[in-house]
Protein backbone atom coordinates (compact mmCIF):
# COMPACT_ATOMS: atom_id res chain seq x y z
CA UNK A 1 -5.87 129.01 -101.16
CA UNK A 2 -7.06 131.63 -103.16
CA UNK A 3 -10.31 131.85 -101.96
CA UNK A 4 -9.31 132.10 -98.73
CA UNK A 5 -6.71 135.31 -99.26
CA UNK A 6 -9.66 136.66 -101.05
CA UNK A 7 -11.96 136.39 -98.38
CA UNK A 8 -9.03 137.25 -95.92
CA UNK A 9 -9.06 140.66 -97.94
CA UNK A 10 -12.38 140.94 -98.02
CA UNK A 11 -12.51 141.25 -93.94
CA UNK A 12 -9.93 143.81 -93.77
CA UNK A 13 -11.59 146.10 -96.30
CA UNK A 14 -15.36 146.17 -95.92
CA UNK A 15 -17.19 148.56 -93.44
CA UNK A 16 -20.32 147.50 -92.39
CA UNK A 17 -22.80 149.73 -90.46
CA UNK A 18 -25.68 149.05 -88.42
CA UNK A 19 -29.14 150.82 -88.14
CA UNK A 20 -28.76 152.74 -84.67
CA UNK A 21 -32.63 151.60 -83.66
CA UNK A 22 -30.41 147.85 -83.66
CA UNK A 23 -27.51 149.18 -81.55
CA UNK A 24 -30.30 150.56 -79.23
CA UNK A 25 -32.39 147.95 -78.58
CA UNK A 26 -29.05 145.52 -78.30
CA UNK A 27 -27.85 147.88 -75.39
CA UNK A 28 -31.54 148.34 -73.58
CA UNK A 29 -31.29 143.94 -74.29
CA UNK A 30 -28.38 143.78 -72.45
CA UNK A 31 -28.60 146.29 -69.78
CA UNK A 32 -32.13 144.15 -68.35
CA UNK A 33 -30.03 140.92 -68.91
CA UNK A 34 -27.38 142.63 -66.72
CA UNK A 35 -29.88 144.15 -64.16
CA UNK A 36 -31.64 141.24 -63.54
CA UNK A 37 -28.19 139.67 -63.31
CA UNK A 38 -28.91 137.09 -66.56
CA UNK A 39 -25.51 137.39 -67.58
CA UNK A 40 -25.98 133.83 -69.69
CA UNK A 41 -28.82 135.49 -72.01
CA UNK A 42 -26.94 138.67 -72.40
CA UNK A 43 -24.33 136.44 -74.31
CA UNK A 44 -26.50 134.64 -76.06
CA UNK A 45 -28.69 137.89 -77.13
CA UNK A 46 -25.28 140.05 -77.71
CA UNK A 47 -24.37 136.21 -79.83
CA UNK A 48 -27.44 136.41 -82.12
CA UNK A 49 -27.01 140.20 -82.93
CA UNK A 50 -23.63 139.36 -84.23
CA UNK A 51 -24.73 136.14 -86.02
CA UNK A 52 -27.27 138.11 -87.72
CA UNK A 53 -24.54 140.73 -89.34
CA UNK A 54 -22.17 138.17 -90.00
CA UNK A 55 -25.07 136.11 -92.00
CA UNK A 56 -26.41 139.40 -93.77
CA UNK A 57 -22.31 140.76 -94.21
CA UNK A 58 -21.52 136.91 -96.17
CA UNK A 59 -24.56 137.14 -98.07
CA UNK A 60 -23.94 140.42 -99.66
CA UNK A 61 -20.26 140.25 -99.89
CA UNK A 62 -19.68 136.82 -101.95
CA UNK A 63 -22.73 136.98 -104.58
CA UNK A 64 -23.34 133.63 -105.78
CA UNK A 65 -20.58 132.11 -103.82
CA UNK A 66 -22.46 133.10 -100.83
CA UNK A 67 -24.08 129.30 -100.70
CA UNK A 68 -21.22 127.65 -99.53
CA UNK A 69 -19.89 130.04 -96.78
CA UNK A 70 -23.68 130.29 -95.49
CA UNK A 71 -23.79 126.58 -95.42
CA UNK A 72 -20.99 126.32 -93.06
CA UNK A 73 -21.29 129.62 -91.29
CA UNK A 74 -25.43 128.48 -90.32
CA UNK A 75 -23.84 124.55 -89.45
CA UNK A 76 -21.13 126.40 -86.89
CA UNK A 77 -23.97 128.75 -85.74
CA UNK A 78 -25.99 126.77 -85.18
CA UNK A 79 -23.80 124.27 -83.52
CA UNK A 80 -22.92 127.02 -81.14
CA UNK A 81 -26.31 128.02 -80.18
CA UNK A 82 -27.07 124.20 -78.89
CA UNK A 83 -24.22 123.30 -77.14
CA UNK A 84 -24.65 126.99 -75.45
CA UNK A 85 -28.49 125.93 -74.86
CA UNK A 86 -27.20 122.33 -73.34
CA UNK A 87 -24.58 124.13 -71.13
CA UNK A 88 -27.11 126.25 -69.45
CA UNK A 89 -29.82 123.76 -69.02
CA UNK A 90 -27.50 121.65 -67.76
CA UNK A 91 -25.59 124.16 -65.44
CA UNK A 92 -29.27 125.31 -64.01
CA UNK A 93 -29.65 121.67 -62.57
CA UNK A 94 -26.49 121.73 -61.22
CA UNK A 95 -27.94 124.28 -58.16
C-alpha cells in the first residue's frame, strides 16, 4: 500500500510540460479530424498524444521501478486502442 500512496503523491506533485511544436500539431490534428467531421480519429489521435506523456511521465518518474508500471500501463493501452479499433470497424458496418 505503500507504493501506491507513493505513486498517489507522485501525481499530485510533478509538473510535466510539453514541447509547444506537440501542442500545435495536436490542435491542427484535431481541428481536420473535426472539419472533416472524423470525430472517432480525433479521440483516438487526442488518445495517443496522452498515452505518449503518460508512457514518457512513468518512465522518468519511477527509475528502475518503471518496468512494472510500463508493463501494465502498455497491456491497458494497448487493450484500449483494440477494442477502440473493433468498435469503429464494427460501428462503420453498421451503416
Amino acid at each position: 500500500m505503500d507504493q501506491f500512496q507513493e505513486f498517489l503523491d507522485t501525481l499530485r506533485h510533478t509538473q510535466v510540460a510539453a514541447p509547444s511544436i506537440e501542442i500545435i500539431f495536436l490542435l491542427a490534428l484535431l481541428a481536420i479530424c473535426l472539419v472533416f467531421r472524423a470525430t472517432r480519429i480525433g479521440l483516438l489521435v487526442a488518445y495517443l498524444f496522452v498515452y505518449r506523456w503518460g508512457w514518457l511521465f512513468i518512465a522518468q518518474t519511477f527509475g528502475q521501478e518503471a518496468n512494472t508500471y510500463l508493463s501494465g500501463y502498455a497491456v491497458f493501452g494497448v487493450l484500449v486502442i483494440a477494442l477502440t479499433v473493433i468498435s469503429m470497424v464494427r460501428a462503420s458496418g453498421d451503416r
